[in-house]
N, C-alpha and C. Protein backbone atom coordinates (compact mmCIF):
# COMPACT_ATOMS: atom_id res chain seq x y z
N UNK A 1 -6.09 -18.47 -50.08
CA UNK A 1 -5.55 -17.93 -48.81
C UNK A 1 -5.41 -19.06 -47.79
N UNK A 2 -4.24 -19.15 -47.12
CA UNK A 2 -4.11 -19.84 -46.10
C UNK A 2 -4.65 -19.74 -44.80
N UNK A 3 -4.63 -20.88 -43.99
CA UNK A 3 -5.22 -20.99 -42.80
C UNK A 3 -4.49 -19.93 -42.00
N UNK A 4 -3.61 -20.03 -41.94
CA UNK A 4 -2.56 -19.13 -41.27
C UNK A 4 -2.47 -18.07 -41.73
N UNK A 5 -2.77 -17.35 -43.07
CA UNK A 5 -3.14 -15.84 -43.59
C UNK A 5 -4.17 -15.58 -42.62
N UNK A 6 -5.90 -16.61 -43.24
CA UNK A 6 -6.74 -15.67 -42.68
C UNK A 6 -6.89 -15.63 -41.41
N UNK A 7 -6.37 -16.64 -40.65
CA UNK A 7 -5.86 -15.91 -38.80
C UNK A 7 -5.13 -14.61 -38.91
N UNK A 8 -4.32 -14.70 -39.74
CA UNK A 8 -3.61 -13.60 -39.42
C UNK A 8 -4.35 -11.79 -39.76
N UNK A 9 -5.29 -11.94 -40.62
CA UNK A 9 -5.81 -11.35 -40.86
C UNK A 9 -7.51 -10.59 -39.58
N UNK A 10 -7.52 -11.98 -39.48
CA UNK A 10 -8.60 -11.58 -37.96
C UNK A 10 -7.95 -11.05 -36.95
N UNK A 11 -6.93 -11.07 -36.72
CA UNK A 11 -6.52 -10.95 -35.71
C UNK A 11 -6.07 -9.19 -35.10
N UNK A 12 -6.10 -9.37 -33.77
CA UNK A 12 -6.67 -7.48 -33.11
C UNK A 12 -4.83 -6.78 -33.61
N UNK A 13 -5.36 -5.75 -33.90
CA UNK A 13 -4.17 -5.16 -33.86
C UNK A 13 -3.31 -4.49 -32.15
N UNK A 14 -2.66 -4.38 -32.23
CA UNK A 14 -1.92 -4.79 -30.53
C UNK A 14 -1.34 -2.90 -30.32
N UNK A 15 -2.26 -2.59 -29.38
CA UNK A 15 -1.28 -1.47 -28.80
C UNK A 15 0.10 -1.51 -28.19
N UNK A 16 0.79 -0.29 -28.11
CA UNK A 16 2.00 -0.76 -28.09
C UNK A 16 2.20 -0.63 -26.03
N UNK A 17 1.07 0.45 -26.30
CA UNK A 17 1.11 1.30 -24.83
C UNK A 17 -0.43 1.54 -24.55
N UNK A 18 -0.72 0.88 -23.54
CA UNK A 18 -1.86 1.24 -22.77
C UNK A 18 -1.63 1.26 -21.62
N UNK A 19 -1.62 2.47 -21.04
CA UNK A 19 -1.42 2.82 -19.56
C UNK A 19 -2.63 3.85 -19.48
N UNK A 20 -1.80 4.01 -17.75
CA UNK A 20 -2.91 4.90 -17.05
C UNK A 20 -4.50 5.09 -17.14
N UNK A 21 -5.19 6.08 -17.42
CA UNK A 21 -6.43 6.41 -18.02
C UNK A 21 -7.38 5.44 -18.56
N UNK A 22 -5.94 4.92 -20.09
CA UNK A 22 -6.50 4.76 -20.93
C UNK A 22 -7.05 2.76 -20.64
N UNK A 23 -6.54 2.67 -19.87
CA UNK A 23 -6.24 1.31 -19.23
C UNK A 23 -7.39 0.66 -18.14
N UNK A 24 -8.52 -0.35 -18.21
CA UNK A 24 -9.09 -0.92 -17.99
C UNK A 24 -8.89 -1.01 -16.19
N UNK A 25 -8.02 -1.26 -16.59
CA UNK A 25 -6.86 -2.12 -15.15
C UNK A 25 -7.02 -1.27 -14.36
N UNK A 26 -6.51 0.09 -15.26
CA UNK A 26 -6.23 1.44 -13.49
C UNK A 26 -6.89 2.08 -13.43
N UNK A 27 -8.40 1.89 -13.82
CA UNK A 27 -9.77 2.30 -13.50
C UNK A 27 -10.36 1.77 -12.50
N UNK A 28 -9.76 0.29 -12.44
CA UNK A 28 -10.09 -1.34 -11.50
C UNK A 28 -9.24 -0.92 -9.72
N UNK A 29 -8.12 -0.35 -9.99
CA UNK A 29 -7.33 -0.19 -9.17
C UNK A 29 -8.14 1.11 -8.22
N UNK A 30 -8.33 2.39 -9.44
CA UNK A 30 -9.03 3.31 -8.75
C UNK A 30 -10.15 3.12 -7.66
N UNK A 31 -11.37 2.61 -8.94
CA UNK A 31 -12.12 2.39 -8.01
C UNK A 31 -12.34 1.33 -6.64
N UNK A 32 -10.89 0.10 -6.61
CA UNK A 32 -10.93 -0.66 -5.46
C UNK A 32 -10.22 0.31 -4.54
N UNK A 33 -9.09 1.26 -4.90
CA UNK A 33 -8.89 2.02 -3.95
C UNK A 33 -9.93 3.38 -2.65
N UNK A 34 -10.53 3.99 -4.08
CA UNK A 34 -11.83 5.05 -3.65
C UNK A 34 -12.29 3.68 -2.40
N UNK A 35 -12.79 2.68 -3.04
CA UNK A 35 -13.51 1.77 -1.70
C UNK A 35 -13.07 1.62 -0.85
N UNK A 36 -11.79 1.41 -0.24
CA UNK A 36 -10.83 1.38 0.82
C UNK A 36 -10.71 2.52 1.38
N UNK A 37 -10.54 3.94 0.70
CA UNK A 37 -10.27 5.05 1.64
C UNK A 37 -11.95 5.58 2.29
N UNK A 38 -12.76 4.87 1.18
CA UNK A 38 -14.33 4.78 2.15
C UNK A 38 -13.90 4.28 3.65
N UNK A 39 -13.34 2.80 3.57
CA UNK A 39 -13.40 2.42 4.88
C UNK A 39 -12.46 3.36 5.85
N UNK A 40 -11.22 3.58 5.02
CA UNK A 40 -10.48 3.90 6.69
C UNK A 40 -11.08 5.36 6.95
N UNK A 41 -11.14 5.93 6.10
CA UNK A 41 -12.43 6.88 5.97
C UNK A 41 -13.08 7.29 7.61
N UNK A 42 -13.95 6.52 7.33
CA UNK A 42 -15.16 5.91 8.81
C UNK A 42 -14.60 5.68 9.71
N UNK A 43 -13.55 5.02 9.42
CA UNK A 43 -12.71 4.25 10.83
C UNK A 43 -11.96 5.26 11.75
N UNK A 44 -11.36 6.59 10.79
CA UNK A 44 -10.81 7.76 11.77
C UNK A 44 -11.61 8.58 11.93
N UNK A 45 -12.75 8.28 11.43
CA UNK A 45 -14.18 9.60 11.88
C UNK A 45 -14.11 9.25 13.00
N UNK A 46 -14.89 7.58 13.00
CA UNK A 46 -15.52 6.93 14.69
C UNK A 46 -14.20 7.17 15.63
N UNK A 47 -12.65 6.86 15.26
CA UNK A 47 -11.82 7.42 16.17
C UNK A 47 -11.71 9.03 16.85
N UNK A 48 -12.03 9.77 15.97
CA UNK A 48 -12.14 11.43 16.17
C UNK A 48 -13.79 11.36 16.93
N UNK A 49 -14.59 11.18 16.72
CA UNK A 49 -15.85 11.45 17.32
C UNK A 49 -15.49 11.00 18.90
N UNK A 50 -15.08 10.14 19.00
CA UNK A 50 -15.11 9.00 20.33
C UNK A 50 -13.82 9.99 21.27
N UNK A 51 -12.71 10.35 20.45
CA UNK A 51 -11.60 10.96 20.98
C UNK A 51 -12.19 12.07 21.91
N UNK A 52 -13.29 13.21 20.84
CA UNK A 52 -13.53 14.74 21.09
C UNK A 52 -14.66 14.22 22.02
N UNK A 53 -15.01 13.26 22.21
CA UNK A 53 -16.58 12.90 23.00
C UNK A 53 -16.11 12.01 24.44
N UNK A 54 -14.96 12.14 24.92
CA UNK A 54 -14.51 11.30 25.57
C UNK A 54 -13.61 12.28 26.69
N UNK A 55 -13.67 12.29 27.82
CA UNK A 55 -12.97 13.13 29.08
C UNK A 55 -11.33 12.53 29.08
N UNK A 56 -11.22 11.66 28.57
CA UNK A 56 -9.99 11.37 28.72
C UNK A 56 -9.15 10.62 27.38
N UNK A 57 -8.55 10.40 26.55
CA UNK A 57 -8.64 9.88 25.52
C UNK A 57 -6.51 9.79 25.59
N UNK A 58 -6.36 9.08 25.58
CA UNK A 58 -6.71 7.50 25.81
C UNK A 58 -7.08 7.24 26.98
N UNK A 59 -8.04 6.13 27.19
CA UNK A 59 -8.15 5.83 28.66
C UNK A 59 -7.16 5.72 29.96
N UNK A 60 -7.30 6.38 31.11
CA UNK A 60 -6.57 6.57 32.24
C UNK A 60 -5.70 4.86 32.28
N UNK A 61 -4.60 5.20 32.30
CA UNK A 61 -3.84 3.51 32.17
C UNK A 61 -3.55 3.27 31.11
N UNK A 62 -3.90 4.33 30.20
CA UNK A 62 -3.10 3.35 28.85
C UNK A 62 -2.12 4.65 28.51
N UNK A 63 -1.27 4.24 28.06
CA UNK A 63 0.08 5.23 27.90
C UNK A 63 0.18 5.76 26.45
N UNK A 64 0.70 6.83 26.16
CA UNK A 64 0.65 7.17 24.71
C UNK A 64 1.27 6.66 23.58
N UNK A 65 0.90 6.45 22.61
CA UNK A 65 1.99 6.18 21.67
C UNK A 65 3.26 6.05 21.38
N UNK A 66 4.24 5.17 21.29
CA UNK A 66 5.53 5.56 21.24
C UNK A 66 5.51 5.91 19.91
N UNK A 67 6.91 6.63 19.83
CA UNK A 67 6.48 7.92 19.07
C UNK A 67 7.92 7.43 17.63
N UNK A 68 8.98 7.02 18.73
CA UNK A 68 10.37 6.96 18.01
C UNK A 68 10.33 5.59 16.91
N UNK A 69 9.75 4.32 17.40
CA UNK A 69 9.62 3.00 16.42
C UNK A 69 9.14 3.48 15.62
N UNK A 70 7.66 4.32 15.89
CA UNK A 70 6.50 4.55 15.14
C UNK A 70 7.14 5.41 14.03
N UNK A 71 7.76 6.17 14.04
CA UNK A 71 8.32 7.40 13.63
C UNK A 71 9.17 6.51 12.40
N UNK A 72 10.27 6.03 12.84
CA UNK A 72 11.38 5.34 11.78
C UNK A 72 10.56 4.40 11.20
N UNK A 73 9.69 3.42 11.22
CA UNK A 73 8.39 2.53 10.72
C UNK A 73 7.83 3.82 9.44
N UNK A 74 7.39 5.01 9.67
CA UNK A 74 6.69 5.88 8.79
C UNK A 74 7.56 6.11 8.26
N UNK A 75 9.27 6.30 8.03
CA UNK A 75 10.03 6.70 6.88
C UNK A 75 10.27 5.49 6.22
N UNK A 76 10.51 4.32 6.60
CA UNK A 76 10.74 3.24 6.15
C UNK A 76 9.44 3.04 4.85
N UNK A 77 8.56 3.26 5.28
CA UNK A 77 6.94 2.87 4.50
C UNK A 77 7.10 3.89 3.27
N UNK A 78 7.54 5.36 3.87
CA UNK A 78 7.09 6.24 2.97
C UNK A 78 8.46 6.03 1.96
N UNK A 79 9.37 6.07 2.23
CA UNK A 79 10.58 5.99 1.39
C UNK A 79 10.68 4.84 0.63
N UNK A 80 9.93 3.51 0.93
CA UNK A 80 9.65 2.57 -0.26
C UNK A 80 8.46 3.15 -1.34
N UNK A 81 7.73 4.02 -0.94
CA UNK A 81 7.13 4.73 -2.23
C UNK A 81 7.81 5.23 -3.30
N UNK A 82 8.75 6.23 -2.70
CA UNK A 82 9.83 6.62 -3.46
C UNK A 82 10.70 5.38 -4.32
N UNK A 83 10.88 4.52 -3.89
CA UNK A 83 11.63 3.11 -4.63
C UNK A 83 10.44 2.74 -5.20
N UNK A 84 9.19 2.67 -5.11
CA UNK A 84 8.33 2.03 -6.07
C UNK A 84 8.26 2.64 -7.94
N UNK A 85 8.04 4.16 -7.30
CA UNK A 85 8.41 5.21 -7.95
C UNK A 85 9.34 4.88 -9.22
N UNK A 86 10.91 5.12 -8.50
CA UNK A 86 11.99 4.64 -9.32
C UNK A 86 11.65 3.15 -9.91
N UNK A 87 10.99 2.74 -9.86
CA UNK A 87 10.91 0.74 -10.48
C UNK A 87 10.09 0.84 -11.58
N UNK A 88 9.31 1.73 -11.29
CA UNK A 88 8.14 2.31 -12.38
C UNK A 88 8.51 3.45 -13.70
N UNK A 89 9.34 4.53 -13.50
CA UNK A 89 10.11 5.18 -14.19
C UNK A 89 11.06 4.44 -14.97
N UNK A 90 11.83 3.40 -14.53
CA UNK A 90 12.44 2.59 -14.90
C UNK A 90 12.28 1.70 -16.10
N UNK A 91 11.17 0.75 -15.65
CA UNK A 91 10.68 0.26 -16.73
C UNK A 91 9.63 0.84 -17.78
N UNK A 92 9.29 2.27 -17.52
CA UNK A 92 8.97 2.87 -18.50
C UNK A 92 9.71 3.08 -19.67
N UNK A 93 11.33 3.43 -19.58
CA UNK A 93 12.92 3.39 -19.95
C UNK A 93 13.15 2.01 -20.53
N UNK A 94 12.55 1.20 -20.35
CA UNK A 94 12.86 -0.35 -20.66
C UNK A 94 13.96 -0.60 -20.17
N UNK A 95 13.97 -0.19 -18.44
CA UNK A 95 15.04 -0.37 -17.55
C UNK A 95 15.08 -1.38 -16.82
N UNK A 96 14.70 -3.24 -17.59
CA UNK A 96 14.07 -4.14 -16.52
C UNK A 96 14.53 -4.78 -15.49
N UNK A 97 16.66 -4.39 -15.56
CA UNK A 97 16.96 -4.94 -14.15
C UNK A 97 17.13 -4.14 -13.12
N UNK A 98 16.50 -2.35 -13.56
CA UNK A 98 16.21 -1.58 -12.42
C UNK A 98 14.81 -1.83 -12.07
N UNK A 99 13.83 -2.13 -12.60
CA UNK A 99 12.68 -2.49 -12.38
C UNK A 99 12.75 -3.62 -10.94
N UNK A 100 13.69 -4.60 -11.70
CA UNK A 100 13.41 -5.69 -10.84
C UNK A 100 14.31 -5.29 -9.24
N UNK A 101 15.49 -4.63 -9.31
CA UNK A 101 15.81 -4.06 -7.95
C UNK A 101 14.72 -3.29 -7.27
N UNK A 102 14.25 -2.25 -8.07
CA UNK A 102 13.14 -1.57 -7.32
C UNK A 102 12.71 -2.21 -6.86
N UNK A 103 11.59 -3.31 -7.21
CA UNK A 103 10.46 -4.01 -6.81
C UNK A 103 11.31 -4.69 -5.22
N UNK A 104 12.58 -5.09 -5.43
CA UNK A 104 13.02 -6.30 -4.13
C UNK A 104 13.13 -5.20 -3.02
N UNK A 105 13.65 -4.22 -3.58
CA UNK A 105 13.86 -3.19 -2.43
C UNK A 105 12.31 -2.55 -1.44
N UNK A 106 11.84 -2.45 -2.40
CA UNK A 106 10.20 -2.25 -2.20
C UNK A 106 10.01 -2.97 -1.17
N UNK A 107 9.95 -4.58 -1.83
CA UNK A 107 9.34 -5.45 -1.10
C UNK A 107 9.79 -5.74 0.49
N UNK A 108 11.60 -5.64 0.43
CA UNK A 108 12.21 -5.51 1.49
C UNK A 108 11.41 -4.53 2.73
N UNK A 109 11.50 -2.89 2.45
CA UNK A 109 11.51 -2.18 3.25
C UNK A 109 9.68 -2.35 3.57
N UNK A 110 8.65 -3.13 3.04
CA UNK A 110 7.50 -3.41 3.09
C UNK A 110 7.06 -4.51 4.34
N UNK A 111 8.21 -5.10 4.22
CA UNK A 111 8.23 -6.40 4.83
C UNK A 111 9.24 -6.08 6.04
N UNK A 112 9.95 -4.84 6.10
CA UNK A 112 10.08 -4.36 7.56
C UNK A 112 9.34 -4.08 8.29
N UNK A 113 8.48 -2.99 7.83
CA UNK A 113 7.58 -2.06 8.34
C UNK A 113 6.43 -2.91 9.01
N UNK A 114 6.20 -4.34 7.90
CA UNK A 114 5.15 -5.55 8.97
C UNK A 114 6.41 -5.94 10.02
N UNK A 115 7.11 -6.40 10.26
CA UNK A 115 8.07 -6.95 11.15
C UNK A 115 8.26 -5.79 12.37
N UNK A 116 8.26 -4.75 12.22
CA UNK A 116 8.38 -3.56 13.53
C UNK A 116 7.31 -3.50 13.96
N UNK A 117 5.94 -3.33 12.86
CA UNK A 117 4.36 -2.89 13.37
C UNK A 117 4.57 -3.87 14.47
N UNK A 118 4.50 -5.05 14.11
CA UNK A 118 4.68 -6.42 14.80
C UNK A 118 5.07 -6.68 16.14
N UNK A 119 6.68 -6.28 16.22
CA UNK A 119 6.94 -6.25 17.26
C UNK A 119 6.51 -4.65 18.05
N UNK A 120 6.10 -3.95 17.40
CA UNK A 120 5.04 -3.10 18.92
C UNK A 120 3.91 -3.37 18.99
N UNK A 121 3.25 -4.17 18.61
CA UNK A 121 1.57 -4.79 19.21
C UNK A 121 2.27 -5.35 20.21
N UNK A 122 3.15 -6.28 20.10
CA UNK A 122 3.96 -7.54 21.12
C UNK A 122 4.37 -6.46 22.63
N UNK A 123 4.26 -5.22 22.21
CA UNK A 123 4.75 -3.87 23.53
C UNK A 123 3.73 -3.56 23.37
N UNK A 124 2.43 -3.55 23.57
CA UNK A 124 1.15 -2.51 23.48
C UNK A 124 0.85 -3.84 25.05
N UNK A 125 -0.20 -2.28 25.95
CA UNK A 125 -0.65 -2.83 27.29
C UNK A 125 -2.08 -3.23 26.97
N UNK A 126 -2.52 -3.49 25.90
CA UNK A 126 -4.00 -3.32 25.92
C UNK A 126 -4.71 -4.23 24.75
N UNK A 127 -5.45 -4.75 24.33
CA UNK A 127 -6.03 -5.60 23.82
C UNK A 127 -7.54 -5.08 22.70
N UNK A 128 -7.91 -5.25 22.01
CA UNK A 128 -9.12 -4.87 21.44
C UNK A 128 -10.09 -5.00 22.66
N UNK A 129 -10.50 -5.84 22.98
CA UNK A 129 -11.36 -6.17 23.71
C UNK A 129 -11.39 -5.23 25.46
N UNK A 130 -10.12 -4.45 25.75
CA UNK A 130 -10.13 -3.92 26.85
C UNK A 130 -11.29 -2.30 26.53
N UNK A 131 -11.32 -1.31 25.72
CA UNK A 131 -12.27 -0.54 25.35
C UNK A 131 -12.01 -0.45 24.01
N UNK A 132 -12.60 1.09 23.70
CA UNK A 132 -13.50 1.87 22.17
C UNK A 132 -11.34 2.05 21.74
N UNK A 133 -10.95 2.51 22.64
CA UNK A 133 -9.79 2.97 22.19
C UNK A 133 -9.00 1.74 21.52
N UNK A 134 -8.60 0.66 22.68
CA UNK A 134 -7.86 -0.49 21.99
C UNK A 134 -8.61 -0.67 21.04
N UNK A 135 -9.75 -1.18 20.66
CA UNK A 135 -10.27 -1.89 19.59
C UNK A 135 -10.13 -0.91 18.00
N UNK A 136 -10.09 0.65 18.52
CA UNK A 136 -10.01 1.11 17.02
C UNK A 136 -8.54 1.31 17.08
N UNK A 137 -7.68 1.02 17.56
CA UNK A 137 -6.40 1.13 17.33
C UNK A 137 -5.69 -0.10 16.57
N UNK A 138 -6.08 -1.54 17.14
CA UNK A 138 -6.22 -2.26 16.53
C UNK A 138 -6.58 -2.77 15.45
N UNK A 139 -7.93 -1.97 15.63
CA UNK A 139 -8.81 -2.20 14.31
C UNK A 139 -8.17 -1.71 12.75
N UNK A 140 -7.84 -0.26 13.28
CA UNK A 140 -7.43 0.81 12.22
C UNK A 140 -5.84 0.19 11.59
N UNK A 141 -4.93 0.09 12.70
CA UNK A 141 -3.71 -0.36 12.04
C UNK A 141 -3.57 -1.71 11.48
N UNK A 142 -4.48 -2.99 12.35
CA UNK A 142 -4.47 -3.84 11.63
C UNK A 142 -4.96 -3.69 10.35
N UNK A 143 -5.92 -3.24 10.04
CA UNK A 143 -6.35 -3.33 8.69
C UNK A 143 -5.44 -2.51 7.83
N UNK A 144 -4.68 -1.52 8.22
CA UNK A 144 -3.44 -1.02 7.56
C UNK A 144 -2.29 -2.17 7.23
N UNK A 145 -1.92 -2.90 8.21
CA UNK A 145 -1.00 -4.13 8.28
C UNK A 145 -1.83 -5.11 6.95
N UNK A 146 -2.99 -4.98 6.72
CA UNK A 146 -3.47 -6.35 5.94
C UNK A 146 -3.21 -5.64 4.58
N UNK A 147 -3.48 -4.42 4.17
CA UNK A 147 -2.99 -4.06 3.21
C UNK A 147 -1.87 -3.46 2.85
N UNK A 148 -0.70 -3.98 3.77
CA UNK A 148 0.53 -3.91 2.93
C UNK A 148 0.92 -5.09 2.95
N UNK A 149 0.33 -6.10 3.66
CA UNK A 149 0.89 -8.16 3.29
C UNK A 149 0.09 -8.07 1.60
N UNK A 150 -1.22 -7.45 1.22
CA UNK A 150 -1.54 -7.91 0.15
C UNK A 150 -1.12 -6.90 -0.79
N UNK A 151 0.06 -5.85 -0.64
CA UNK A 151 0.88 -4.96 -1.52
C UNK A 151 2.16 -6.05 -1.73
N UNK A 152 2.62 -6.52 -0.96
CA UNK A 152 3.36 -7.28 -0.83
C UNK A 152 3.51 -8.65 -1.63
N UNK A 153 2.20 -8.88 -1.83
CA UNK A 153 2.12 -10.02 -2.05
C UNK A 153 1.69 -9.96 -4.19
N UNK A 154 0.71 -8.61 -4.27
CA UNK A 154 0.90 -7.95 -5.33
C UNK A 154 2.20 -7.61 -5.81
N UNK A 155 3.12 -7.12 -4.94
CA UNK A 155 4.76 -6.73 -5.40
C UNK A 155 5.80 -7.85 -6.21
N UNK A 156 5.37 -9.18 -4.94
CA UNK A 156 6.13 -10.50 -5.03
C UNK A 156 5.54 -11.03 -6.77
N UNK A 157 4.09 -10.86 -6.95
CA UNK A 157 3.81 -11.26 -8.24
C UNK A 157 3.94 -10.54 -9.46
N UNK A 158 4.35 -9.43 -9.17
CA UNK A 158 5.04 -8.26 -10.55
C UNK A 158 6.68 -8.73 -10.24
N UNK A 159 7.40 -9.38 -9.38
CA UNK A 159 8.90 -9.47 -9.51
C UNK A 159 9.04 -11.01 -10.23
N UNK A 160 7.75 -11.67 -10.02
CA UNK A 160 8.02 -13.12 -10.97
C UNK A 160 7.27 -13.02 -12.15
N UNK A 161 6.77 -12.24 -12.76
CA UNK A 161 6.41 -11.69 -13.84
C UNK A 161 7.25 -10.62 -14.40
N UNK A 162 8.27 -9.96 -13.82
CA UNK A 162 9.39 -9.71 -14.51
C UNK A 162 10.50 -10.09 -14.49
N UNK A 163 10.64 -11.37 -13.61
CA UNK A 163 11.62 -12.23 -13.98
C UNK A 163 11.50 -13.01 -15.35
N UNK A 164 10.45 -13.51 -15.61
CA UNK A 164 10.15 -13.91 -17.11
C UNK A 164 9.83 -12.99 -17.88
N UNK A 165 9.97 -11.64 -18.07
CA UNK A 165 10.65 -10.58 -19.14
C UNK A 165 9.21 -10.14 -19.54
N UNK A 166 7.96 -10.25 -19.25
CA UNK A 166 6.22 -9.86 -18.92
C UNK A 166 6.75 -8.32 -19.32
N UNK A 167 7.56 -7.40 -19.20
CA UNK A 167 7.14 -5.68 -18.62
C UNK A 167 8.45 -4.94 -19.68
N UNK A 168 8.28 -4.06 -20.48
CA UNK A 168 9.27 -3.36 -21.09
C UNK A 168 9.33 -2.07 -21.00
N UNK A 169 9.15 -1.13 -22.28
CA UNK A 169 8.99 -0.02 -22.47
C UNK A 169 7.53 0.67 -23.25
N UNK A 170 7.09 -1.01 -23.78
CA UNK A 170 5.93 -0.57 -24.32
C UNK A 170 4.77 -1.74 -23.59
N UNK A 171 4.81 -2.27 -22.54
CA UNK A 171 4.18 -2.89 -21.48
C UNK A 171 4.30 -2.75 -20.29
N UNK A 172 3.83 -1.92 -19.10
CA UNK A 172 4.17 -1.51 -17.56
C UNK A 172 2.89 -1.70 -17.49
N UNK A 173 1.59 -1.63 -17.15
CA UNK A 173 0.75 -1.35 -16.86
C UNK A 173 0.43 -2.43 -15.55
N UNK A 174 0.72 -3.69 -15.43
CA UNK A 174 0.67 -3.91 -14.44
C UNK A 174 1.65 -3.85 -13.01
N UNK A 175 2.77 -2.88 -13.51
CA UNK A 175 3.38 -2.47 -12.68
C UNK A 175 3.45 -0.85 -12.08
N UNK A 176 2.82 -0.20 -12.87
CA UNK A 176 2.21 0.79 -12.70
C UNK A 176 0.86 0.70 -11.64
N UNK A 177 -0.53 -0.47 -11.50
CA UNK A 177 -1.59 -0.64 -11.04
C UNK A 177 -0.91 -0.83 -9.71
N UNK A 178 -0.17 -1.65 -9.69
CA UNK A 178 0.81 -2.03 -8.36
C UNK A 178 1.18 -1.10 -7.85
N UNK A 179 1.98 -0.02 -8.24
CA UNK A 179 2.77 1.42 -7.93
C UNK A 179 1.81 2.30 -6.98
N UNK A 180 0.45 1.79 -7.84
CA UNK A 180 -0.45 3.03 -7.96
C UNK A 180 -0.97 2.47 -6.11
N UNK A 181 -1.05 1.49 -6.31
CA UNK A 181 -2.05 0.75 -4.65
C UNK A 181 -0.96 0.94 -3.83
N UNK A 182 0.15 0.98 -4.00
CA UNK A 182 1.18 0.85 -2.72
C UNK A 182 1.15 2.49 -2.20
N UNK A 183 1.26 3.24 -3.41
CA UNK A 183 1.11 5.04 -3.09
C UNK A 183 -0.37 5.02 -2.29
N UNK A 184 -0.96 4.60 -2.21
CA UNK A 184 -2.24 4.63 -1.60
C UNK A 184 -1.93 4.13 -0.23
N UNK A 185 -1.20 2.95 -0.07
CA UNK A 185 -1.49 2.25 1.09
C UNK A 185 -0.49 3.05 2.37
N UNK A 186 0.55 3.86 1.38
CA UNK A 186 1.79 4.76 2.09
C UNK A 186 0.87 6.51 2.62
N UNK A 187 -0.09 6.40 1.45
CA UNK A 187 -0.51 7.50 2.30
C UNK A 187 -1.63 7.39 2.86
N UNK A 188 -2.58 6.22 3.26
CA UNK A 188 -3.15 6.41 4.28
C UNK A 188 -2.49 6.02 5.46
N UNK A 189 -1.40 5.17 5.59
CA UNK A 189 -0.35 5.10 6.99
C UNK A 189 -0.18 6.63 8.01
N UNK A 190 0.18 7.26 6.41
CA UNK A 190 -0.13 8.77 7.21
C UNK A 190 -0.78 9.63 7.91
N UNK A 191 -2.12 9.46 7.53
CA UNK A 191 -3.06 9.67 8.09
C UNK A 191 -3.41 8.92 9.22
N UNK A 192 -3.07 7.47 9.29
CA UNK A 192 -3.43 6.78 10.46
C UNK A 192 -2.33 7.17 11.52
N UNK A 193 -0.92 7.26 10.69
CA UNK A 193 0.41 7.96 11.81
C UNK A 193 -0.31 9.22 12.45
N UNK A 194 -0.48 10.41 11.77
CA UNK A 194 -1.05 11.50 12.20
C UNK A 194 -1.85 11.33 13.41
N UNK A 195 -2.85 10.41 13.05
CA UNK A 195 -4.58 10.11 13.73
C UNK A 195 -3.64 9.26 15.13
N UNK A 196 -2.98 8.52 14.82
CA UNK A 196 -3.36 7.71 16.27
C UNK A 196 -1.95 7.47 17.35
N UNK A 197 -0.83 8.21 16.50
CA UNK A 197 -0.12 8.61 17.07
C UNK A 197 1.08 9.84 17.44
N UNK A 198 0.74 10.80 16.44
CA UNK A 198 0.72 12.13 16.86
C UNK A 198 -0.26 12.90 17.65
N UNK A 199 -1.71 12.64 17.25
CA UNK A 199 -2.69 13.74 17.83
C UNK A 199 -2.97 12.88 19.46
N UNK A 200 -2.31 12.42 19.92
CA UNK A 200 -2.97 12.03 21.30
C UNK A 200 -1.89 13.04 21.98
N UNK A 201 -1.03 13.32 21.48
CA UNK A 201 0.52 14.46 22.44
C UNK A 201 -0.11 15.94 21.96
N UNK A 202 -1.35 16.26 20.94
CA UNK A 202 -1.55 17.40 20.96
C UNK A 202 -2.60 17.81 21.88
């Protein structure tokens, strides 16, 4: 027997498909996610406790939420879910130059949504450091803003990993783990949209 038989013979036999469940990876994803919705978690408790415990909320001088940026910013976010969606279905299909549109489009409308957040901090009257209110407003969306630069930045490294042909019909899984964190990061926006700039007009 040859050298090259009995390698070939040791060697693992190769699934064709390991996703979801069954998959190491999106157990990894789960549980880094569960840890994150721990935090923002806490972060809209201490905002709700402080809100219902407070005579005036937001403080006298600070103005409410704008409602209309904020508003087109939350379809923009949520409707790249939907395109993540399609990129993922796609290359399930061994659809890899819809894959790879998905992902740019993704990344595009991802990389708006930082560019608007952006320019309304640049319109906000108030600072972390002025009270309880600025600082968890800050607090809460920035740390929303940090996890869509590192969805983003997760996105950018599944589009150069399927530029070199990495993802088919019987390999997605790391574009799926990706799919899976961005659906996460779109719906706690929601909750933070809800929390910090709908419920101050109710």
């Amino acid at each position: 027997m040859t050298v090259q038989a009995r390698t070939r013979n040791w060697s693992l036999p190769f699934a064709s498909v390991v996703s979801g469940p069954r998959s190491t990876s999106w157990w990894g994803m789960v549980v880094l996610i569960l840890n994150e919705a721990t935090i923002f978690a806490g972060l809209l408790a201490s905002y709700f406790y402080l809100r219902f415990n407070s005579v005036l909320w937001p403080p006298q001088g600070v103005k409410l939420p704008e409602l209309t940026i904020s508003s087109i910013n939350t379809v923009i976010l949520i409707g790249s879910s939907f395109v993540m969606q399609w990129a993922l279905s796609s290359i399930r299909h061994g659809e890899v130059n819809q894959l790879r549109i998905g992902l740019a489009i993704a990344f595009l409308m991802g990389a708006a949504f930082l560019a608007i957040q952006i320019y309304e901090y640049t319109q906000l009257e108030f600072v972390p450091q002025d009270h309880a209110y600025g600082s968890l407003f800050w607090s809460i969306t920035g740390l929303h803003a940090t996890h869509v630069l590192m969805g983003l930045l997760m996105n950018a490294y599944i589009q150069v990993r399927a530029v070199y042909g990495h993802f088919g019909s019987d390999r997605y899984q790391g574009v799926e783990n990706v799919t899976l964190y961005w659906h996460f990061v779109d719906v706690v926006w929601i909750f933070v949209f809800a929390s910090l700039f709908l419920s101050p007009y109710l």
